[in-house]
N, C-alpha and C. Protein backbone atom coordinates (compact mmCIF):
# COMPACT_ATOMS: atom_id res chain seq x y z
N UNK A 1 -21.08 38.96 -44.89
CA UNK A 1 -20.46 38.38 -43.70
C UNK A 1 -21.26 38.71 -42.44
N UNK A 2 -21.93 40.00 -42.22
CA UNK A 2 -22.34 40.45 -41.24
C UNK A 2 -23.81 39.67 -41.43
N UNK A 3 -24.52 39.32 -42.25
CA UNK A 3 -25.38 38.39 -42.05
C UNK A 3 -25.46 36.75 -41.22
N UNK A 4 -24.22 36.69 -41.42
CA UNK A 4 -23.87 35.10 -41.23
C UNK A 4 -23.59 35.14 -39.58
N UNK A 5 -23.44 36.48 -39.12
CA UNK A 5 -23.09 36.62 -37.46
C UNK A 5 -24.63 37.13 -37.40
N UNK A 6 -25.54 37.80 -37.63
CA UNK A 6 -26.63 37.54 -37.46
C UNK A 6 -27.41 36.21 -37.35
N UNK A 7 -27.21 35.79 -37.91
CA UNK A 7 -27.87 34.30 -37.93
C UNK A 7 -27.16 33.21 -37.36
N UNK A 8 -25.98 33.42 -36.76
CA UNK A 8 -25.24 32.54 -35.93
C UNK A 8 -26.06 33.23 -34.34
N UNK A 9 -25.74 34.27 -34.17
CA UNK A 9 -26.36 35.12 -33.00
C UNK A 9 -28.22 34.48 -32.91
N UNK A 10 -28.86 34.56 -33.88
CA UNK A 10 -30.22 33.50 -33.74
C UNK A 10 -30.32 32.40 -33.49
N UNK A 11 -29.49 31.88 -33.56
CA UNK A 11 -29.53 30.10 -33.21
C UNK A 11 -29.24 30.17 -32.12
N UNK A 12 -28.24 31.09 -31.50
CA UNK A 12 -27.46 30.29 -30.22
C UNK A 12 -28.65 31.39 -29.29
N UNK A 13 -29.52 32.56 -29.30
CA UNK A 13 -30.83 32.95 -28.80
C UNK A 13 -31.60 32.09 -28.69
N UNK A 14 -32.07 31.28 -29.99
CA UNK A 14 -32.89 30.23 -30.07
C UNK A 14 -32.94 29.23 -29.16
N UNK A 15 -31.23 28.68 -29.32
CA UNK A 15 -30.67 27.51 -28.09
C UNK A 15 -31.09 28.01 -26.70
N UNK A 16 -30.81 28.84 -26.07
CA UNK A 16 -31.05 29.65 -25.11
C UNK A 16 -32.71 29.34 -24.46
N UNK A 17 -33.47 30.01 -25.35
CA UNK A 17 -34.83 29.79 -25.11
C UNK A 17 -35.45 28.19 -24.97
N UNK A 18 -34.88 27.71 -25.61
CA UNK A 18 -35.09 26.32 -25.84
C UNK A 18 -34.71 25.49 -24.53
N UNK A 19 -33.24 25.93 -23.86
CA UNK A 19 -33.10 25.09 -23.10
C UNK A 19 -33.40 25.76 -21.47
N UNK A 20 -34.09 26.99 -21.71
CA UNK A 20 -34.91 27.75 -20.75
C UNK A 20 -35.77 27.03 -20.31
N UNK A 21 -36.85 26.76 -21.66
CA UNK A 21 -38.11 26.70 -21.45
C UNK A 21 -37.91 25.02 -20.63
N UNK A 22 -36.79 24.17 -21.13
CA UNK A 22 -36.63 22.49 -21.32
C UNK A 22 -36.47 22.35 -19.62
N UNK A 23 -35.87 23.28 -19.50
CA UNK A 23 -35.56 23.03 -17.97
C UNK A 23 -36.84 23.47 -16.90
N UNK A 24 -37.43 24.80 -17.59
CA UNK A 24 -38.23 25.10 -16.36
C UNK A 24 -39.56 24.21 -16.74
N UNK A 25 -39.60 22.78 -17.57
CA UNK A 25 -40.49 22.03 -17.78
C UNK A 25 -39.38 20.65 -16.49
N UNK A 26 -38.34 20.86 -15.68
CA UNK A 26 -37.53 19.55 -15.67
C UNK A 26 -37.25 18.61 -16.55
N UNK A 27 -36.94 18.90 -17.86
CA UNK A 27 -36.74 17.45 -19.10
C UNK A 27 -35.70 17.47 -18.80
N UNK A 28 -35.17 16.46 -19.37
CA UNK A 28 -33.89 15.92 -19.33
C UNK A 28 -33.92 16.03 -21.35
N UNK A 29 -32.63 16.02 -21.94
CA UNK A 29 -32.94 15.79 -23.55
C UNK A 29 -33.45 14.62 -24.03
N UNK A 30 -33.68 13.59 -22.87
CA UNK A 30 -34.18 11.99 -23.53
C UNK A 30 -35.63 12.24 -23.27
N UNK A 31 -35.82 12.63 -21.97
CA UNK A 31 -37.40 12.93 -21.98
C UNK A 31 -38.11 13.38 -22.59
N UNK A 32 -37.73 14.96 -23.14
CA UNK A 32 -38.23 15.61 -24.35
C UNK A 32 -38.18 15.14 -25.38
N UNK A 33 -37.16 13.92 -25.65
CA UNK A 33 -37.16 13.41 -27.31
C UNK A 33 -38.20 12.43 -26.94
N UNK A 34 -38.47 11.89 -25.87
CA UNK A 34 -39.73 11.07 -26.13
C UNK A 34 -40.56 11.48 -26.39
N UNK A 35 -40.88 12.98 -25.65
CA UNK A 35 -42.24 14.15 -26.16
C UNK A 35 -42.86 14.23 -27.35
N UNK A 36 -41.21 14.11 -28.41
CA UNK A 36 -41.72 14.70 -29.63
C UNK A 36 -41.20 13.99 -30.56
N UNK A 37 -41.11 14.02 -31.89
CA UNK A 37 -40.21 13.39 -32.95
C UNK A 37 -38.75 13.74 -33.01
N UNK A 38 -38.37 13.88 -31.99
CA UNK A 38 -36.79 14.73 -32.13
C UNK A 38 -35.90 13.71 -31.57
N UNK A 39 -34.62 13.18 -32.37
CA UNK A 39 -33.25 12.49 -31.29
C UNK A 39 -32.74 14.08 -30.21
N UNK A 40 -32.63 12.76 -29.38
CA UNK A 40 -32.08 13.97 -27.72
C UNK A 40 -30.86 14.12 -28.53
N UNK A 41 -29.68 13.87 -29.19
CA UNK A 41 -28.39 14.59 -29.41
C UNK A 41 -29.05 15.76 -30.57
N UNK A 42 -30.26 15.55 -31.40
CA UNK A 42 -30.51 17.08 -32.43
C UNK A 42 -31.06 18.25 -31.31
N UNK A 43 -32.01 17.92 -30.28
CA UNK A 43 -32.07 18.73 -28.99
C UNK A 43 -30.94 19.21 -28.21
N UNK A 44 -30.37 18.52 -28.36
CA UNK A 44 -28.65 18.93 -27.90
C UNK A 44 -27.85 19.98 -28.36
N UNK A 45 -28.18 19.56 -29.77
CA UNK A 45 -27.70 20.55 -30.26
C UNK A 45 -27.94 21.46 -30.88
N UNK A 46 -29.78 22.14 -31.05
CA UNK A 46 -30.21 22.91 -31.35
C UNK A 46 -30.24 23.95 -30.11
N UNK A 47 -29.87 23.30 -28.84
CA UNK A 47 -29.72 24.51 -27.75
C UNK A 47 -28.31 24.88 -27.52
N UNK A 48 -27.18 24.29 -28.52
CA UNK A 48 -26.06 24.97 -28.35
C UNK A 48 -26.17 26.13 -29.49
N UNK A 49 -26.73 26.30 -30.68
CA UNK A 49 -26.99 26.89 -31.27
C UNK A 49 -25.79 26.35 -32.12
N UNK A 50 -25.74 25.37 -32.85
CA UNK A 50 -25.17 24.88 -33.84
C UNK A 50 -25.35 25.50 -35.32
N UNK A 51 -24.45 25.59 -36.38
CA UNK A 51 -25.14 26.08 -37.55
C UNK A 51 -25.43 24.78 -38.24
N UNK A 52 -25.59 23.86 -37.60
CA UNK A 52 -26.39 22.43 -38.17
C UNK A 52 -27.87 22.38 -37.28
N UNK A 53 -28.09 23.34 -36.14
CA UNK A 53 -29.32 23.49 -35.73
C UNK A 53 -30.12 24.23 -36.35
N UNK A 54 -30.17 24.91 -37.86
CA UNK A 54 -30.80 25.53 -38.32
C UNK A 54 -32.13 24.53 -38.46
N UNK A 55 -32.82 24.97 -37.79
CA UNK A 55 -33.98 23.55 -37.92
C UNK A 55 -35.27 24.30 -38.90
N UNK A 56 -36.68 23.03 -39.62
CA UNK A 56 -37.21 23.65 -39.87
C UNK A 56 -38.80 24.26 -39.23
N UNK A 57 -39.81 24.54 -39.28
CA UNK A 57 -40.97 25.22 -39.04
C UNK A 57 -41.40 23.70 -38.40
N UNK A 58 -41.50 22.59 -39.01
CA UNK A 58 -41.90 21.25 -38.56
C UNK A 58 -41.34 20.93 -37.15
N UNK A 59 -40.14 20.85 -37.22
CA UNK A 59 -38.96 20.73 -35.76
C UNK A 59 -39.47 21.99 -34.57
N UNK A 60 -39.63 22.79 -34.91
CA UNK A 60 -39.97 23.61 -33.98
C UNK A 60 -41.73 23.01 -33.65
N UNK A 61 -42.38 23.28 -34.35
CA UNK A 61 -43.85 22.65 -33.77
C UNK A 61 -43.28 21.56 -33.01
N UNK A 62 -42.91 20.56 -33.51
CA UNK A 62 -42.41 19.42 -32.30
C UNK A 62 -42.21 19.57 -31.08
N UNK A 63 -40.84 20.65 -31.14
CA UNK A 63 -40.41 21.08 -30.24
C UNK A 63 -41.83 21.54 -28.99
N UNK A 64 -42.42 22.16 -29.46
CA UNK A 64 -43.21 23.10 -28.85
C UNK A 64 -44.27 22.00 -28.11
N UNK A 65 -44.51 20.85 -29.30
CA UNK A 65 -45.70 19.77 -28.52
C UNK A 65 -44.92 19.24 -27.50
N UNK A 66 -43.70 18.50 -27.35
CA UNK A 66 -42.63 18.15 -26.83
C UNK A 66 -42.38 19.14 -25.42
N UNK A 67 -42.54 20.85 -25.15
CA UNK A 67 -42.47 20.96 -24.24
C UNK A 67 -44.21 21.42 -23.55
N UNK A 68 -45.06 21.39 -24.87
CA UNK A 68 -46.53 21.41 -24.53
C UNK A 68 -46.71 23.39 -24.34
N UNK A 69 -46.06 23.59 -25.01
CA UNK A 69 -46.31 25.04 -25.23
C UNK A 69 -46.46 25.66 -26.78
N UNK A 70 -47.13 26.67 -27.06
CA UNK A 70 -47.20 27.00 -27.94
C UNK A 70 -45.93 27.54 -28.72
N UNK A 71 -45.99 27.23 -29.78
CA UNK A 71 -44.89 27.20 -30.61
C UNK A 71 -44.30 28.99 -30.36
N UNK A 72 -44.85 30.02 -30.44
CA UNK A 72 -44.80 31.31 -30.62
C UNK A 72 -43.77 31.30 -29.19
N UNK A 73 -43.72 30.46 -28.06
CA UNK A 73 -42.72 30.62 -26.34
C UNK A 73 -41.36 30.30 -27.26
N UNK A 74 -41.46 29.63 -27.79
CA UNK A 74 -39.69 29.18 -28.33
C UNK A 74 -38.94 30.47 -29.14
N UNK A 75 -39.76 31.77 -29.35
CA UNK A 75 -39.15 32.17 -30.41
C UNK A 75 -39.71 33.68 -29.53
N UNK A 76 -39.74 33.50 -28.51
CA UNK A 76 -40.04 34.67 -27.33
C UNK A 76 -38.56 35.21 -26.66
N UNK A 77 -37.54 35.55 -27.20
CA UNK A 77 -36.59 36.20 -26.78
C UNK A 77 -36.18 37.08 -27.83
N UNK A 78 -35.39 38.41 -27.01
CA UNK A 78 -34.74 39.33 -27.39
C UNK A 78 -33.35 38.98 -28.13
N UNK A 79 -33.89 39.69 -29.51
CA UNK A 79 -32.84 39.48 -30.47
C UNK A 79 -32.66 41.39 -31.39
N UNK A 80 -31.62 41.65 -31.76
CA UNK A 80 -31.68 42.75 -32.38
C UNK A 80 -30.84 42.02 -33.89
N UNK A 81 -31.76 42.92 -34.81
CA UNK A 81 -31.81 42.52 -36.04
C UNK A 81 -30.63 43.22 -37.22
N UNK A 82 -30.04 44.48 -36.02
CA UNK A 82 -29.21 45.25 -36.64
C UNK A 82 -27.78 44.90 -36.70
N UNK A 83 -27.28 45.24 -37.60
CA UNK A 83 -25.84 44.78 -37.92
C UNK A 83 -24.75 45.22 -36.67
């Protein structure tokens, strides 16, 4: 169980960073889905930290061309790994 709040707690970090970075680029979620291969409502909802935003390694590169940063900025926040 205590895994599953770990990994709920990563997504919605993830979301976080994501819609950090989205903003201090000014996107809007339609703009960025033009960026990249992504629908603006799966951007939507990979920054609420959905457990349907579990996205994969592909989606994130997107992501990253989409805000023109290297993939390694999206996954640049503080997370603790301990239960």
């Amino acid at each position: 169980m205590m895994a599953k709040v770990v990994e709920s707690d990563f997504l919605v970090q993830f979301g976080k960073q994501l819609e950090k970075l989205r903003k201090k680029k000014d996107l809007s979620y339609r703009k960025l889905a033009q960026n990249c291969n992504i629908d603006y409502s799966n951007i939507s909802k990979i920054e609420k930290g959905t457990e349907k935003a579990n996205i994969t390694m592909l989606t994130l590169l997107e992501l990253a061309k989409g805000l023109e940063v290297h993939p390694k900025k999206l996954l640049d926040f503080e997370f603790d790994f301990e239960d």
